[in-house]
Protein backbone atom coordinates (compact mmCIF):
# COMPACT_ATOMS: atom_id res chain seq x y z
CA UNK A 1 137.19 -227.53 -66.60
CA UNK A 2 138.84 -229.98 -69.44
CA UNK A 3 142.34 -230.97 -67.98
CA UNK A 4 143.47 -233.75 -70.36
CA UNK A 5 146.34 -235.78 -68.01
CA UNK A 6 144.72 -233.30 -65.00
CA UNK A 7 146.55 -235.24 -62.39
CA UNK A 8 149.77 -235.02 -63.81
CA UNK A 9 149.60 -231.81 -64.77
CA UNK A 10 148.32 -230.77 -61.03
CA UNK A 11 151.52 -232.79 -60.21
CA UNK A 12 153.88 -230.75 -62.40
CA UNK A 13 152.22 -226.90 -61.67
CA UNK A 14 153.82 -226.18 -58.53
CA UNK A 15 157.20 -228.03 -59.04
CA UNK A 16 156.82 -225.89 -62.22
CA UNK A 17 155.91 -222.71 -60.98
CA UNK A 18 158.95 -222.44 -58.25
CA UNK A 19 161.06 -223.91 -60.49
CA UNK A 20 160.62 -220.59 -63.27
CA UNK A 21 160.63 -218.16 -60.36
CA UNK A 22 163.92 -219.53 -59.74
CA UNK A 23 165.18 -219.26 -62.59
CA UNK A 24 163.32 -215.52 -63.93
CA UNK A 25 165.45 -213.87 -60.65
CA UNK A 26 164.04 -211.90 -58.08
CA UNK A 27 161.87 -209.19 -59.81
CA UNK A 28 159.75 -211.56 -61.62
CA UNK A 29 159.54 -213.58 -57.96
CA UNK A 30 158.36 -210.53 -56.93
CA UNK A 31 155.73 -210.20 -59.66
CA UNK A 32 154.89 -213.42 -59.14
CA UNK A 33 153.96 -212.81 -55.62
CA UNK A 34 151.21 -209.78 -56.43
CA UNK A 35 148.91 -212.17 -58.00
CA UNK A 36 147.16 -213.65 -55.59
CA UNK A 37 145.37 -216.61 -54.76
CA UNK A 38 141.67 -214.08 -54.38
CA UNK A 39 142.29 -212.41 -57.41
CA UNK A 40 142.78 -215.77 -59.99
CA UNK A 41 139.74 -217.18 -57.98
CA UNK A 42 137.05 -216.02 -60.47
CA UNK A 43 139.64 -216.94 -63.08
CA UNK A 44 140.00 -219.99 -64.96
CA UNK A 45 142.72 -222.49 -63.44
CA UNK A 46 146.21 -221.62 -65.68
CA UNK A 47 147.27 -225.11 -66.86
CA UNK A 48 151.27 -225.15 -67.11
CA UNK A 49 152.50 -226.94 -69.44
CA UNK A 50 156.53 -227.85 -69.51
CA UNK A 51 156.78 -231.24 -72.03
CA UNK A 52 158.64 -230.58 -74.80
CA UNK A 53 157.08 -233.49 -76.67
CA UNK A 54 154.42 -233.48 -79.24
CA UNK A 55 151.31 -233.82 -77.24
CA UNK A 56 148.12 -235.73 -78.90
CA UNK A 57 145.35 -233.89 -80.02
CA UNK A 58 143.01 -232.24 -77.20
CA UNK A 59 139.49 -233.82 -78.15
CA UNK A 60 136.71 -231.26 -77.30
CA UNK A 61 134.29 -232.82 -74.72
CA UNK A 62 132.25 -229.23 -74.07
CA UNK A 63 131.20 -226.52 -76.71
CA UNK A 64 131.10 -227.15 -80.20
CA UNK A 65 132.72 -230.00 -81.83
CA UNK A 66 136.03 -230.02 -84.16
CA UNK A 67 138.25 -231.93 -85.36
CA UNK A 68 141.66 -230.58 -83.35
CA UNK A 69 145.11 -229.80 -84.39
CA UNK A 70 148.22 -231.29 -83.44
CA UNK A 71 151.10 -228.62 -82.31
CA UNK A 72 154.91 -229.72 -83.18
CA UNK A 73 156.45 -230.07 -80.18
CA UNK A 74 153.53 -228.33 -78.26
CA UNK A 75 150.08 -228.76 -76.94
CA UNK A 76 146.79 -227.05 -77.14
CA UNK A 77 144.99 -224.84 -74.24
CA UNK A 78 142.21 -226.47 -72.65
CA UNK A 79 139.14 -224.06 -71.46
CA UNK A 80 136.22 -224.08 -69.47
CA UNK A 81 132.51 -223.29 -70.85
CA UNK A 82 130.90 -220.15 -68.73
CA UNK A 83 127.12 -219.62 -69.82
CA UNK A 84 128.10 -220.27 -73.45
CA UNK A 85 131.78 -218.72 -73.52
CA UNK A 86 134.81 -220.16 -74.18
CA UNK A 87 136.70 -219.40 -71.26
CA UNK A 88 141.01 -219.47 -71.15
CA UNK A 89 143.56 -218.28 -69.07
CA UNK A 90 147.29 -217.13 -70.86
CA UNK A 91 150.02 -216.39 -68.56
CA UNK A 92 152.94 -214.83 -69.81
CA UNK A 93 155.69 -215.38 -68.23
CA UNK A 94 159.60 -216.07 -68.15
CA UNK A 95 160.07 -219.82 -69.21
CA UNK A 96 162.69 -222.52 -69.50
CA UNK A 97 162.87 -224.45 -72.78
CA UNK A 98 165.14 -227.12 -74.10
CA UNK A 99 166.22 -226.27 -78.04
CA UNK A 100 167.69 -229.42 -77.81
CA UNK A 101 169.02 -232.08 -75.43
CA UNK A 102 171.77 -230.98 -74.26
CA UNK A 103 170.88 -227.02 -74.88
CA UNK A 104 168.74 -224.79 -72.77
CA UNK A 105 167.44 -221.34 -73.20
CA UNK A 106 165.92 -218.59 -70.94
CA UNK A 107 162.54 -217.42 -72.67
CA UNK A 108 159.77 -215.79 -72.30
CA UNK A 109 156.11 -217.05 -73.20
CA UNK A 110 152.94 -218.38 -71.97
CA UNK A 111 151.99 -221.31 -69.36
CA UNK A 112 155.54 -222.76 -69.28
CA UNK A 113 156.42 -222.45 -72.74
CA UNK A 114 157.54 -220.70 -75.21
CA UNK A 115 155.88 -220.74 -78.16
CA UNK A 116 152.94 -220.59 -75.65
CA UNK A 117 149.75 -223.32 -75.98
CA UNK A 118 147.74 -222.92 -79.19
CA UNK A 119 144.80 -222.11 -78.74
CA UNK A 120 141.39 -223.54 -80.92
CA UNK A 121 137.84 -222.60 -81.53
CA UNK A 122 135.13 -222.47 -83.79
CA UNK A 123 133.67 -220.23 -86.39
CA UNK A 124 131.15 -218.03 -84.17
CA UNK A 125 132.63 -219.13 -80.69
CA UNK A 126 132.39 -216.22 -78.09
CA UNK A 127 135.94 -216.35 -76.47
CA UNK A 128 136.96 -214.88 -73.57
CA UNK A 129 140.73 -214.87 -72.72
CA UNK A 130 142.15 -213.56 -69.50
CA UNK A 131 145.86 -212.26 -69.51
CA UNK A 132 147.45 -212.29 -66.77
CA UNK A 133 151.15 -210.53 -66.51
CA UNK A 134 154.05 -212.02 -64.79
CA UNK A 135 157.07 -210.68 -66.47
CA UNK A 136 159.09 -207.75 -65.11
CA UNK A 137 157.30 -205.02 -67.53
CA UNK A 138 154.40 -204.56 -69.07
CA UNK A 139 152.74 -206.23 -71.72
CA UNK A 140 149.60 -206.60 -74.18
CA UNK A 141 148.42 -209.42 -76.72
CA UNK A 142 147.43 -209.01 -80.21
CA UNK A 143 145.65 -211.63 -81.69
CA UNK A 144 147.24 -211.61 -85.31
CA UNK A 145 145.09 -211.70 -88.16
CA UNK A 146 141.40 -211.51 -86.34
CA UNK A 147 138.27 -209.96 -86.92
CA UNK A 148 137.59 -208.09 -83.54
CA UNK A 149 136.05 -204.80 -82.09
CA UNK A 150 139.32 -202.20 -82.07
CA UNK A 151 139.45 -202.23 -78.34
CA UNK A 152 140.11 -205.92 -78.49
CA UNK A 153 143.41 -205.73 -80.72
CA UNK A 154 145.70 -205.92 -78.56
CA UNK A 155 147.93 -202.80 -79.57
CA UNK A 156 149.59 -201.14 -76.15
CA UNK A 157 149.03 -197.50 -76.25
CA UNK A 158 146.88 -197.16 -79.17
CA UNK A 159 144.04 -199.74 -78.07
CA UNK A 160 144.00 -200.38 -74.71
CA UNK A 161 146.59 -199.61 -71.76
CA UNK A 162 149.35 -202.06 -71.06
CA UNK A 163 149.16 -204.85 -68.50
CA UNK A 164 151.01 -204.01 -65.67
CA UNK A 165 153.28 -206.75 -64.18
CA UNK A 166 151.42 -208.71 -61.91
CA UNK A 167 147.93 -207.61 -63.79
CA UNK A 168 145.23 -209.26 -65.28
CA UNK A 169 143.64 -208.06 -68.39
CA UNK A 170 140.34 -209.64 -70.32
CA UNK A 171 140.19 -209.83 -74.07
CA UNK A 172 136.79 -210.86 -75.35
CA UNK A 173 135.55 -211.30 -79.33
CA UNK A 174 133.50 -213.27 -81.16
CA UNK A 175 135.67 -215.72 -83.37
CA UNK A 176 134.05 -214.74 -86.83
CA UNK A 177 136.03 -216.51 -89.27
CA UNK A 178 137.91 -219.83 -89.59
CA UNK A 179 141.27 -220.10 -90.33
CA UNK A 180 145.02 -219.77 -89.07
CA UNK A 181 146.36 -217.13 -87.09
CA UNK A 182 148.81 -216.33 -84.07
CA UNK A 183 149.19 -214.84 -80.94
CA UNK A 184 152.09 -212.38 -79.81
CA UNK A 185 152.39 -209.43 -77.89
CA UNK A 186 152.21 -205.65 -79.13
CA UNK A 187 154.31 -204.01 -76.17
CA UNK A 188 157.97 -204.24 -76.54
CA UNK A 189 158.00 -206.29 -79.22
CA UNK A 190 162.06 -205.66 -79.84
CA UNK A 191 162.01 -207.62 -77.03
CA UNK A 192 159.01 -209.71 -76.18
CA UNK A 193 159.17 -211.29 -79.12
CA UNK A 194 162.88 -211.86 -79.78
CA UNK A 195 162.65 -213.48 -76.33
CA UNK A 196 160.33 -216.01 -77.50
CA UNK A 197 156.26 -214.44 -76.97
CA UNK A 198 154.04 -215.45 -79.48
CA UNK A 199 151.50 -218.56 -79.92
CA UNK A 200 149.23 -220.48 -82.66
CA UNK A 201 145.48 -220.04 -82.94
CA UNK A 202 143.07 -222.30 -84.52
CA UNK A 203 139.65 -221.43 -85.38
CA UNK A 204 137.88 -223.89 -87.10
CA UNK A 205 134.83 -224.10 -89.34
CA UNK A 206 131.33 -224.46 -87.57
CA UNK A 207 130.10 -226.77 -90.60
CA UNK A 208 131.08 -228.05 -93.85
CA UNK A 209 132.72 -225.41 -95.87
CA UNK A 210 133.18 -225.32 -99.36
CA UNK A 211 137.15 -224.32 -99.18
CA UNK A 212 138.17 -225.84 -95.78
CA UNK A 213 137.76 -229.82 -96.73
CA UNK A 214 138.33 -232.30 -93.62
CA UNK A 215 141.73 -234.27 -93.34
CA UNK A 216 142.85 -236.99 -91.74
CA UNK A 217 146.34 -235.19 -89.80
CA UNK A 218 146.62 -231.65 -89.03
CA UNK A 219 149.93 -230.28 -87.52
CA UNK A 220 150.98 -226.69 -86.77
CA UNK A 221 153.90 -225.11 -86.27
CA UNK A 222 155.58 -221.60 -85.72
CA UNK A 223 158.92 -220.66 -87.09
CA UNK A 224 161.13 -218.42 -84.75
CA UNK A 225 164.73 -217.42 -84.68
CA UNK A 226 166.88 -216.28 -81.34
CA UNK A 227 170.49 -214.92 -81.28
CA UNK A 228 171.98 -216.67 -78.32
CA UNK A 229 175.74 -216.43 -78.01
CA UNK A 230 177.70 -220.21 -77.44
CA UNK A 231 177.60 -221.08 -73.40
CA UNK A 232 174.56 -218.09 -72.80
CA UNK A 233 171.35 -219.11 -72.17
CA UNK A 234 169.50 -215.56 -73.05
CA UNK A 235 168.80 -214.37 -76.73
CA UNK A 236 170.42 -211.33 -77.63
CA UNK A 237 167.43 -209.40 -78.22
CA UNK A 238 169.27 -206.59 -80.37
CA UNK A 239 169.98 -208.48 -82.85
CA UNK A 240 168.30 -207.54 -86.21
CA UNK A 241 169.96 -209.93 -88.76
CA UNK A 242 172.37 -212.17 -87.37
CA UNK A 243 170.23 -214.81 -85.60
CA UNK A 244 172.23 -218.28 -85.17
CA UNK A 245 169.26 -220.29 -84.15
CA UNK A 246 166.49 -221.15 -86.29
CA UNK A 247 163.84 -222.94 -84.71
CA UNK A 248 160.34 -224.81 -85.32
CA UNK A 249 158.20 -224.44 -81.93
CA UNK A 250 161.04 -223.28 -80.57
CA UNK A 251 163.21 -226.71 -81.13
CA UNK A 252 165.93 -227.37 -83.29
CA UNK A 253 166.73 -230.41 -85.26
CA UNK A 254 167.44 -232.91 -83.99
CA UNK A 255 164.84 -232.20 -81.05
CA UNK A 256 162.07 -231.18 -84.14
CA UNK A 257 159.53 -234.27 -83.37
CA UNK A 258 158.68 -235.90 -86.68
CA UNK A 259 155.31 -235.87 -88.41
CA UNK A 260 153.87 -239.15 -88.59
CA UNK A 261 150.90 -240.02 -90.93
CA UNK A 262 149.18 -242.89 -91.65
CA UNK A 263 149.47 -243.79 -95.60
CA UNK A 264 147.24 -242.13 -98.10
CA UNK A 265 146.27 -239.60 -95.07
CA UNK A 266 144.90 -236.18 -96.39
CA UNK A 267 147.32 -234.39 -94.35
CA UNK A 268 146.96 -230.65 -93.62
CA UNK A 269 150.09 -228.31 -92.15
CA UNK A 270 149.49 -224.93 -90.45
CA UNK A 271 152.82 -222.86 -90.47
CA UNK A 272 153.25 -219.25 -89.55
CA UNK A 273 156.39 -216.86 -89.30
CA UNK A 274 157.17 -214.71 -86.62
CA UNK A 275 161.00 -214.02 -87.36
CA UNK A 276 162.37 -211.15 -89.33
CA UNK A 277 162.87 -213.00 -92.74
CA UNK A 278 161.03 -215.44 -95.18
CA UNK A 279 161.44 -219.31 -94.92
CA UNK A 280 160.97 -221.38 -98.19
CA UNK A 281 159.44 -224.55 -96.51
CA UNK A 282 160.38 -227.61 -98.89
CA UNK A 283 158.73 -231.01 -98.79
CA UNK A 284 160.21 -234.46 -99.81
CA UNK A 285 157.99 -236.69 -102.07
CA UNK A 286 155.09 -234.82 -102.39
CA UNK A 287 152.99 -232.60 -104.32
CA UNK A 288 150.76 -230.02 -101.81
CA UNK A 289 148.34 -227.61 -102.50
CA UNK A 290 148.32 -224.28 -100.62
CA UNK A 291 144.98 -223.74 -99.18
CA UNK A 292 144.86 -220.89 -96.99
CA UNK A 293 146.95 -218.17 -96.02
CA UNK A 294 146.77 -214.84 -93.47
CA UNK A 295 143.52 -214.36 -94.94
CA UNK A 296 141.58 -217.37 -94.74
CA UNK A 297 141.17 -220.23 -97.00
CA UNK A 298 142.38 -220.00 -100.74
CA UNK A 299 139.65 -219.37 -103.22
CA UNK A 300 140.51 -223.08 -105.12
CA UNK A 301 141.14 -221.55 -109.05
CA UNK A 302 144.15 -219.99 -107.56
CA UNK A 303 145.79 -223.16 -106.37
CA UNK A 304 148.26 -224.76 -107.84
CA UNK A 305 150.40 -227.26 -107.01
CA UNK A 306 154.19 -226.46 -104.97
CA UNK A 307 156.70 -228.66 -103.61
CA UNK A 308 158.52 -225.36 -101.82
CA UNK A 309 156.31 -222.38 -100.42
CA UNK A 310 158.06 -219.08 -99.17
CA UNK A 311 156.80 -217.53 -96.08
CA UNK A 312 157.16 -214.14 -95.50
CA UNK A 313 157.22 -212.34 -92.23
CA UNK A 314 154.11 -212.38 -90.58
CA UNK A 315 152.61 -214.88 -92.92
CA UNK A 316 150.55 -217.63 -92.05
CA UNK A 317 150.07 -220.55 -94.60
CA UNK A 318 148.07 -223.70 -94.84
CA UNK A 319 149.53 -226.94 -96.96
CA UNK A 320 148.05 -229.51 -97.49
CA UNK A 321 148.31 -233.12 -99.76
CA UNK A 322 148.24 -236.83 -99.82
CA UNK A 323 150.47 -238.86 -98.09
CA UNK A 324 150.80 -241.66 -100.57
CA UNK A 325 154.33 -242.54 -101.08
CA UNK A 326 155.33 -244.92 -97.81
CA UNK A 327 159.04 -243.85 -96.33
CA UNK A 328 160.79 -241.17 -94.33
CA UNK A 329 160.39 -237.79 -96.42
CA UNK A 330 162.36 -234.79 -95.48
CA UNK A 331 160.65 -231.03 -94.69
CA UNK A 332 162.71 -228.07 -93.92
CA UNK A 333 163.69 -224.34 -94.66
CA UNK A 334 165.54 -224.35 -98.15
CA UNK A 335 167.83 -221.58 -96.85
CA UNK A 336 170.69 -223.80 -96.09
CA UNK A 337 172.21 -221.74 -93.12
CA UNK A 338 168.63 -222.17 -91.30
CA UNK A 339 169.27 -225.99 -91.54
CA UNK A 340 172.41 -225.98 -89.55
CA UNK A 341 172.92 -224.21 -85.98
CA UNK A 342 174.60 -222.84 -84.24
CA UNK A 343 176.03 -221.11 -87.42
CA UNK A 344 178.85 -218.64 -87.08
CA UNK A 345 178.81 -215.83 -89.32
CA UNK A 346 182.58 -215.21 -89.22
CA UNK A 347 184.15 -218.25 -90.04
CA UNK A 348 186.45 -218.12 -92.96
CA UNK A 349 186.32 -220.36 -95.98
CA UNK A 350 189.33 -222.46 -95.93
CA UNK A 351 188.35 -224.88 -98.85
CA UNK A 352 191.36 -225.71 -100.94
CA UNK A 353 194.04 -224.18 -99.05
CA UNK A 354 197.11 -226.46 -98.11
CA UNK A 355 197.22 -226.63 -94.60
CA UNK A 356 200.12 -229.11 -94.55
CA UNK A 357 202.23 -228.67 -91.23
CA UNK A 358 200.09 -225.98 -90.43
CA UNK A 359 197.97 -227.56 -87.74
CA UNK A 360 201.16 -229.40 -86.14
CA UNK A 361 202.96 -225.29 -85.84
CA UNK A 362 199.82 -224.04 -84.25
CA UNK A 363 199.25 -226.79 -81.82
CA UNK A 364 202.39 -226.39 -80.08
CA UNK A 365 201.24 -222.96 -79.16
CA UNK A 366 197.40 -223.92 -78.87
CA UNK A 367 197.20 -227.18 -78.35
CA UNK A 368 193.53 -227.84 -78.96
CA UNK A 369 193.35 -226.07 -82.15
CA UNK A 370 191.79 -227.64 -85.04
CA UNK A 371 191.53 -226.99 -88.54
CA UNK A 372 187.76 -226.71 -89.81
CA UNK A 373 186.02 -226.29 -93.24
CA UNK A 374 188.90 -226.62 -95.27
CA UNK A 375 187.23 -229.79 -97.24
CA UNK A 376 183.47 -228.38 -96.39
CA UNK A 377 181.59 -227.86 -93.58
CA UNK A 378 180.65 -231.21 -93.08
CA UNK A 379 183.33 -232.65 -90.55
CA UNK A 380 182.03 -230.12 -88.32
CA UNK A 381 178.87 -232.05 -87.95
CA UNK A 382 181.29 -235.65 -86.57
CA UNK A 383 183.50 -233.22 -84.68
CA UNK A 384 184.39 -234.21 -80.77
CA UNK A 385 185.67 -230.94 -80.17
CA UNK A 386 185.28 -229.69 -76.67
CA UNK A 387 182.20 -226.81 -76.92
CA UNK A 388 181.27 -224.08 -74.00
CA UNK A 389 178.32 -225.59 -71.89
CA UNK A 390 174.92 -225.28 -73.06
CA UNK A 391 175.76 -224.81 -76.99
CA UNK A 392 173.64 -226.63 -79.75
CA UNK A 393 176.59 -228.19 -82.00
CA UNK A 394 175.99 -227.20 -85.59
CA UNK A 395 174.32 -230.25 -88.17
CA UNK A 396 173.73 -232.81 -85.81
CA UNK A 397 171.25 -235.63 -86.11
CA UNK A 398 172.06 -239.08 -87.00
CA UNK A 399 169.74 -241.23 -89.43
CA UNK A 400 169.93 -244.39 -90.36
CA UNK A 401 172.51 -244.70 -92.78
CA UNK A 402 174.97 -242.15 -90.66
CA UNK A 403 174.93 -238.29 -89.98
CA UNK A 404 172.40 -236.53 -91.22
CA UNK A 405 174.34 -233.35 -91.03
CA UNK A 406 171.31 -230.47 -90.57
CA UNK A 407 170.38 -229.02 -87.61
CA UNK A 408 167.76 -225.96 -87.10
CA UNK A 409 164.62 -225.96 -89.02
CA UNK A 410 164.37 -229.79 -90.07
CA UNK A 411 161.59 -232.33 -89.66
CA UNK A 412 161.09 -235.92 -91.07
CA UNK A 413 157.65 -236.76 -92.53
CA UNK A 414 157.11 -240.59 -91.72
CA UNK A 415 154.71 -241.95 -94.04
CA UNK A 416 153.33 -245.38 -92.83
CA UNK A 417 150.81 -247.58 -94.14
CA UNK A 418 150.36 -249.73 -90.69
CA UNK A 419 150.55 -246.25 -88.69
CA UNK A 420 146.78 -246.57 -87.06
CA UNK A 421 144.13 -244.01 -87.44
CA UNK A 422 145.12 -241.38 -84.52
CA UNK A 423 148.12 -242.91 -84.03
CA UNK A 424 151.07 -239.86 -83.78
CA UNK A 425 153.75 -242.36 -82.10
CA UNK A 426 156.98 -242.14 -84.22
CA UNK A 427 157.44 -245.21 -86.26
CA UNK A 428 161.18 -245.68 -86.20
CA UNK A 429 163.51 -245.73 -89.56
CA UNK A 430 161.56 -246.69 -92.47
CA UNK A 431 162.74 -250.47 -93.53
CA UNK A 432 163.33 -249.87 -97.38
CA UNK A 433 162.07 -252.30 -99.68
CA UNK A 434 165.01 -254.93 -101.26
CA UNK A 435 166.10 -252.77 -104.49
CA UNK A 436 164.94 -249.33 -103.90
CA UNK A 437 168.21 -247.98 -101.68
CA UNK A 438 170.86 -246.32 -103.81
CA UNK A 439 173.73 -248.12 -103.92
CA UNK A 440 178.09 -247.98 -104.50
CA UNK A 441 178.50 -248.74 -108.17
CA UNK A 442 181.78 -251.03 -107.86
CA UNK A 443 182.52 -251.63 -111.50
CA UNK A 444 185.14 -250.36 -113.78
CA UNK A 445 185.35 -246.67 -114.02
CA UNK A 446 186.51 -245.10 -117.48
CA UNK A 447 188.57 -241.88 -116.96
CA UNK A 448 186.48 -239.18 -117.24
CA UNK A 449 186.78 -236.56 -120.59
CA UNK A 450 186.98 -233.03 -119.88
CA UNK A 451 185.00 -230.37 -122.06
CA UNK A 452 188.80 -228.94 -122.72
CA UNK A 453 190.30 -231.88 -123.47
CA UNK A 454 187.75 -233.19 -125.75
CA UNK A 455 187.97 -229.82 -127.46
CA UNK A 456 191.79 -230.19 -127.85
CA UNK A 457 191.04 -233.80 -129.74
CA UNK A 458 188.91 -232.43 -132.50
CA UNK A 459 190.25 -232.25 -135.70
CA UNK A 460 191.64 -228.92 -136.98
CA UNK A 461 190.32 -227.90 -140.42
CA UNK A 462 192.44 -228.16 -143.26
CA UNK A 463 194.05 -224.48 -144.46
CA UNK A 464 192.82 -225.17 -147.90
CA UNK A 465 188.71 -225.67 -146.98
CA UNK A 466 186.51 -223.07 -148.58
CA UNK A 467 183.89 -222.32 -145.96
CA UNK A 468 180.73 -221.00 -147.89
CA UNK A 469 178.13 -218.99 -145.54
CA UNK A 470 174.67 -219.69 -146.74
CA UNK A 471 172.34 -217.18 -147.31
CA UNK A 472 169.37 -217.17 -144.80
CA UNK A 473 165.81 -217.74 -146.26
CA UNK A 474 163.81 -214.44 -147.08
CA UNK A 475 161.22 -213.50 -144.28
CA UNK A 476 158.62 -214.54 -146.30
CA UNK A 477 159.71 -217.93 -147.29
CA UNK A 478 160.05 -218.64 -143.45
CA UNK A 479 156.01 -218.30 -143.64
C-alpha cells in the first residue's frame, strides 16, 4: 500500500486514535470497540491523518498516472491496487480540528479530519471504497456529482440501507468522467454535515483532453460554515442562517495556508460549496477563466473572463489563469461578514454617537466594559480584551505593513518568480520593488470644496435675463 511519510503516520495512528475516542465520549468508544481487528483485516489499512498543514502533492507510484492536486490545508487518500482496483478505506468518525491556533472545534469527518482526505482517480478507474462507521448513528456516503449504478449513490433509505455504527459498507463504480466533485453523507445531513462530513474528489483525465489543459499548480478547497457559540467547542447544528464561522477546509484566516505559485504558473483552483449560501470568490491581480463546473469541464465558447465567481450551494467550480504579476495577491469571499469571525449578529451600530463620559459611568459598575464599533469595526480586530476560552477573535491576521483585519474565508496568493518548480513552501512577505508601495502624501493640502458650497458660490442670474427655450430639431432633421 502507498503510505507517503508511512512511518510517521504509523507513529501518529494510535496516539491518534485514543486520543478522538477520548474526546467523542463513551458511546463512540464503544463504537469504536465493535470493529475489530478480524473484520478490517481484508480491508485496506485506514491512514489517519491529523496535520492541519497543507500537505504536498501525493505522487501516484501504482495505477494510472496523473498529475495530483494539492488540498488547502489537507491531504489526499492514498490506496492500494487489488487485481486492477483502486482500493480506499474512509472512516467517519468524530474528529478534533484546530480553526485556528488558539481555537478548537469538535467535528465530525473522515480519517482524523474534517473536511475528510480528498480523494483522486482517473477517467475509467474501477474504485472501490470501503466505509466504515464509527460515529454514534448511522450513516451513508453520496458521492456528489458522479456517474454511478443507483445502488451506488449513496442515498440512506432510498438506495441502500444505512451503515450501522460500528459497520462497514462497500461502494464500488467505475469513475466515468473527469472532473470535480465531493463527498458527504446522505443520512442526517441536518447534522452530519453541519458537524463538518463532507470531502473533495478528484478524477482526472486518462489522456489529453481537449477542455481539461495541464497546469503547472492545482489546489482545492471546500467552503463550509459552523455555528459554534464563543467558549463551545460543538457547532450548533440547528442553525439554518446564522453561522459565525466561515471556513476554507475547515480553517479560518489567519490559519488559511497561502497558495504559493511559481511565476507565470498556469495555475488551476478546484472550489466547491457545501454550506447553505453562495460565496462570491474574488481574486487579486488576475484575470481567470472558469473552466469547469458541477458538470464537467466548460465547453471553451462559453468562457469568459471573471475576476469574482459566485458559488452557489452545492456548486463545484474550476478557475483557472496565469500567475504573471510577482507579489502577495489577496483571494477571499466578497461577502464581507464571511471575511471576519467570529461575527456577532446582534451587535449594535454605535458609529457617530457621543459616548463622552459614557464609558467612565459604566465602568464603575462593570469595570471591564468597553465601548466597540462606535468609529467602525476595525479596533475590534487590535482589541486585548479578555475573550471566553477557545474563541476565534474576529479580523485577525497581521501582514506586513500591520493588521490585516479579515478573518474567515481569506487566503494570500504568493506569486514568486524564484519559487521552484514543485516547490509549495510559503515564501514569506513579498519585498516590494523601490517605488511601487503607496505612500503618505505630506504636502500642502487645499481645503476641500463641497458640492453645496460650490453651489452657494455660483452666480445668481440677473432678474432682468430673458431666458429663450430653443425649439428642438424636427424628428426628421435628427436623421
Amino acid at each position: 500500500m502507498r503510505l507517503p511519510q508511512a512511518d510517521i503516520k504509523r507513529e501518529r495512528t494510535n496516539m491518534d486514535m485514543s486520543r478522538r475516542q477520548f474526546f467523542s465520549g463513551a458511546a463512540t468508544a464503544v463504537v469504536s470497540a465493535t470493529v475489530a481487528r478480524s473484520a478490517l483485516a481484508a480491508l485496506p489499512e485506514p491512514v489517519i491523518q491529523t496535520s492541519v498543514e497543507t500537505a504536498p502533492p501525493l505522487i501516484p507510484d501504482t495505477g494510472r498516472p496523473y498529475n495530483p492536486v494539492v488540498t488547502l490545508n489537507g491531504w489526499t487518500l492514498p490506496w492500494r491496487m487489488n487485481n486492477g482496483v483502486k482500493e480506499f478505506h474512509l472512516v467517519a468518525e468524530p474528529v478534533e480540528r484546530e480553526m485556528a491556533p488558539g481555537f478548537t472545534a469538535q467535528l465530525w469527518g473522515y480519517n482524523g479530519q474534517s473536511p475528510g482526505p480528498t480523494i483522486e482517480v482517473v477517467e475509467g478507474d474501477r474504485v472501490r471504497i470501503f466505509v466504515t462507521n464509527k460515529l454514534p448513528e448511522h450513516t451513508s456516503i453520496h458521492w456528489h456529482g458522479q456517474r454511478l449504478p443507483s445502488g451506488m449513490d449513496g442515498v440512506s433509505g432510498l438506495t441502500q440501507r444505512s451503515i450501522k455504527p460500528g459497520k462497514t459498507f462497500v461502494y464500488e463504480f467505475v469513475a466515468r468522467r473527469p472532473g470535480t466533485f465531493m463527498y458527504h453523507p446522505h443520512a442526517d445531513e441536518m447534522v452530519q454535515m453541519a458537524m463538518g462530513m463532507h470531502g473533495f474528489w478528484v478524477t482526472h483525465p486518462k489522456g489529453k483532453h481537449p477542455l481539461i489543459d495541464e497546469v503547472d499548480r492545482d489546489f482545492c478547497f471546500l467552503l463550509n460554515a459552523f455555528d459554534v457559540e464563543p467558549g463551545s467547542k460543538t457547532p450548533k447544528v440547528n442553525t439554518m442562517t446564522d453561522f459565525n464561522i466561515w471556513a476554507w477546509n475547515s480553517r479560518i484566516f489567519p490559519g488559511i495556508d497561502s497558495l504559493n505559485v511559481r511565476l507565470n504558473d498556469k495555475v488551476r483552483i478546484r472550489i466547491g460549496n457545501l454550506t447553505m449560501t453562495n460565496h462570491p470568490i474574488h481574486l487579486h491581480g488576475h484575470e481567470f477563466l472558469i473552466t469547469g463546473t458541477d458538470g464537467g469541464p466548460t465547453p471553451k465558447s462559453t468562457r469568459w473572463y471573471e475576476v469574482t465567481t459566485d458559488i452557489a450551494v452545492g456548486q463545484m467550480r474550476q478557475l483557472e489563469f496565469i500567475a504573471d504579476e510577482e507579489g502577495d495577491w489577496a483571494i477571499h469571499c466578497h461577502k464581507s461578514h464571511h471575511t471576519m469571525n467570529a461575527m456577532g449578529h446582534d451587535v449594535p451600530t454605535m458609529i457617530g454617537i457621543d459616548h463622552r463620559g459614557l464609558v467612565q459611568k459604566i465602568q464603575k459598575v462593570v469595570p471591564d466594559y468597553m465601548m466597540m464599533g462606535e468609529r467602525g469595526m476595525a479596533d475590534m480586530g487590535e482589541m486585548e480584551m479578555p475573550i471566553p476560552d477557545n474563541t476565534a477573535p474576529m479580523m485577525t491576521g497581521q501582514g506586513p505593513f500591520g493588521p490585516l483585519e479579515m478573518g474567515g474565508m481569506f487566503s494570500v496568493l504568493k506569486v514568486r518568480k524564484d519559487q521552484k518548480p514543485g516547490d509549495y513552501k510559503d515564501p514569506g512577505w513579498y519585498k516590494h520593488p523601490e517605488g511601487t508601495v503607496a505612500y503618505e502624501y505630506k504636502g500642502a493640502l487645499s481645503e476641500p470644496v463641497r458640492g453645496g458650497q460650490a453651489a452657494q458660490t455660483e452666480p445668481k442670474p440677473n432678474s432682468n435675463t430673458v431666458v429663450k427655450a430653443k425649439k428642438p430639431a424636427s424628428h426628421t432633421n435628427q436623421h
